[in-house]
Protein backbone atom coordinates (compact mmCIF):
# COMPACT_ATOMS: atom_id res chain seq x y z
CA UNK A 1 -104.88 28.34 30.44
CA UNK A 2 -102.93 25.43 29.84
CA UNK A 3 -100.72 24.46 32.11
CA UNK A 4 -102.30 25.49 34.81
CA UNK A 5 -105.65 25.26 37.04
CA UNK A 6 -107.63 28.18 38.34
CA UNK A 7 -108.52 27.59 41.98
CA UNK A 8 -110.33 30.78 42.66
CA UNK A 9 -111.72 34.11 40.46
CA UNK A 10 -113.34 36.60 42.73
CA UNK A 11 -113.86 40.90 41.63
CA UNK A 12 -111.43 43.04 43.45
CA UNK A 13 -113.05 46.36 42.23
CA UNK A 14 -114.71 47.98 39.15
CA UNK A 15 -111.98 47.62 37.00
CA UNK A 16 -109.52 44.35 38.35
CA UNK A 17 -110.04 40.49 39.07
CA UNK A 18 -108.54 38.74 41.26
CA UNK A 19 -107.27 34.91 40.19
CA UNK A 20 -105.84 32.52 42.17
CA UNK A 21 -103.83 29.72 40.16
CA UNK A 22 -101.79 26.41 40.28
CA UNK A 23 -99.31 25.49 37.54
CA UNK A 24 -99.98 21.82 37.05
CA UNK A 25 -96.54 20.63 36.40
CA UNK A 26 -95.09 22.26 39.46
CA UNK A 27 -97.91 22.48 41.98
CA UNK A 28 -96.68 26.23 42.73
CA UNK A 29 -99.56 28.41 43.00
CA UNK A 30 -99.67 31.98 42.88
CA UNK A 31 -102.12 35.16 42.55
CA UNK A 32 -102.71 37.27 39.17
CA UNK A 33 -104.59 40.46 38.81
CA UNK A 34 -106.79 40.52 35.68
CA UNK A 35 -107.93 43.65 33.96
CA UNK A 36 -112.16 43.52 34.55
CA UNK A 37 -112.88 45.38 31.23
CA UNK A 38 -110.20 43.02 28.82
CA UNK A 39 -109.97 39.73 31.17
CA UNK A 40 -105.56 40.51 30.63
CA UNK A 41 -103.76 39.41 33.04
CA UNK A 42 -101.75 42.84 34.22
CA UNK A 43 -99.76 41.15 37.17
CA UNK A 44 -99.05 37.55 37.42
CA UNK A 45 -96.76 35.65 40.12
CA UNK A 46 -97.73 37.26 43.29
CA UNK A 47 -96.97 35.36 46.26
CA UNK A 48 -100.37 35.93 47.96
CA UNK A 49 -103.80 37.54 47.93
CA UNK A 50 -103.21 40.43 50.16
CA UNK A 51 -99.69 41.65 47.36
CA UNK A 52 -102.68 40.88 44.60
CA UNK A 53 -104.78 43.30 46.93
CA UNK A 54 -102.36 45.87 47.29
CA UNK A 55 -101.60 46.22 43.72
CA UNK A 56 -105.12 47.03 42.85
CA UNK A 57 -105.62 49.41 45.88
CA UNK A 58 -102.40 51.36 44.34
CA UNK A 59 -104.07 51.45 41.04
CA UNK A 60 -107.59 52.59 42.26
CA UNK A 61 -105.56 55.46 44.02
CA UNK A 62 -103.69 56.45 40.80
CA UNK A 63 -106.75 56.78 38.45
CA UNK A 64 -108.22 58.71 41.49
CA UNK A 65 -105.31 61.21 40.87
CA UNK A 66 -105.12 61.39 37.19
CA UNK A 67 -107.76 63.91 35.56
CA UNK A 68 -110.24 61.44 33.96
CA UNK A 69 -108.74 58.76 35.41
CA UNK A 70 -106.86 55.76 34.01
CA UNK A 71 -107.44 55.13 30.01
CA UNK A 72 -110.90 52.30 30.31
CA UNK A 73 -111.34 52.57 34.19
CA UNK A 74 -114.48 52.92 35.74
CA UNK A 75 -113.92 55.70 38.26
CA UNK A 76 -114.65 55.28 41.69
CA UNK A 77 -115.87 57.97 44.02
């Protein structure tokens, strides 16, 4: 966490987070998508909430497809 601020943390689904940040020595802030189970960061640098949204829809949908779902995610009906 150095280096930068977290403005906002808010649960996406069962199995991702949602983190809004601000690097302190550039002011840029951008969106990461944190795993729920590990608290890893799995995307980092997306431009806005709705591309952080998007990636976890797309991964919801894939565990959906795979029998047993994704390795550690909580499936969702």
């Amino acid at each position: 966490m150095i280096g930068r601020e977290i403005l906002l943390e808010e649960q996406a689904s069962a199995n991702y987070r949602l983190r809004h940040v601000r690097w302190r020595r550039t002011g840029e802030e951008n969106w990461e998508v944190i795993d729920a189970g590990s608290g890893a960061m799995v995307v980092g640098g997306l431009a806005d909430r709705e591309e952080a949204l998007r990636v976890v829809k797309a991964w919801e949908r894939l565990s959906l497809r795979e029998d047993g779902g994704l390795p550690g995610h909580v499936l969702l009906n």
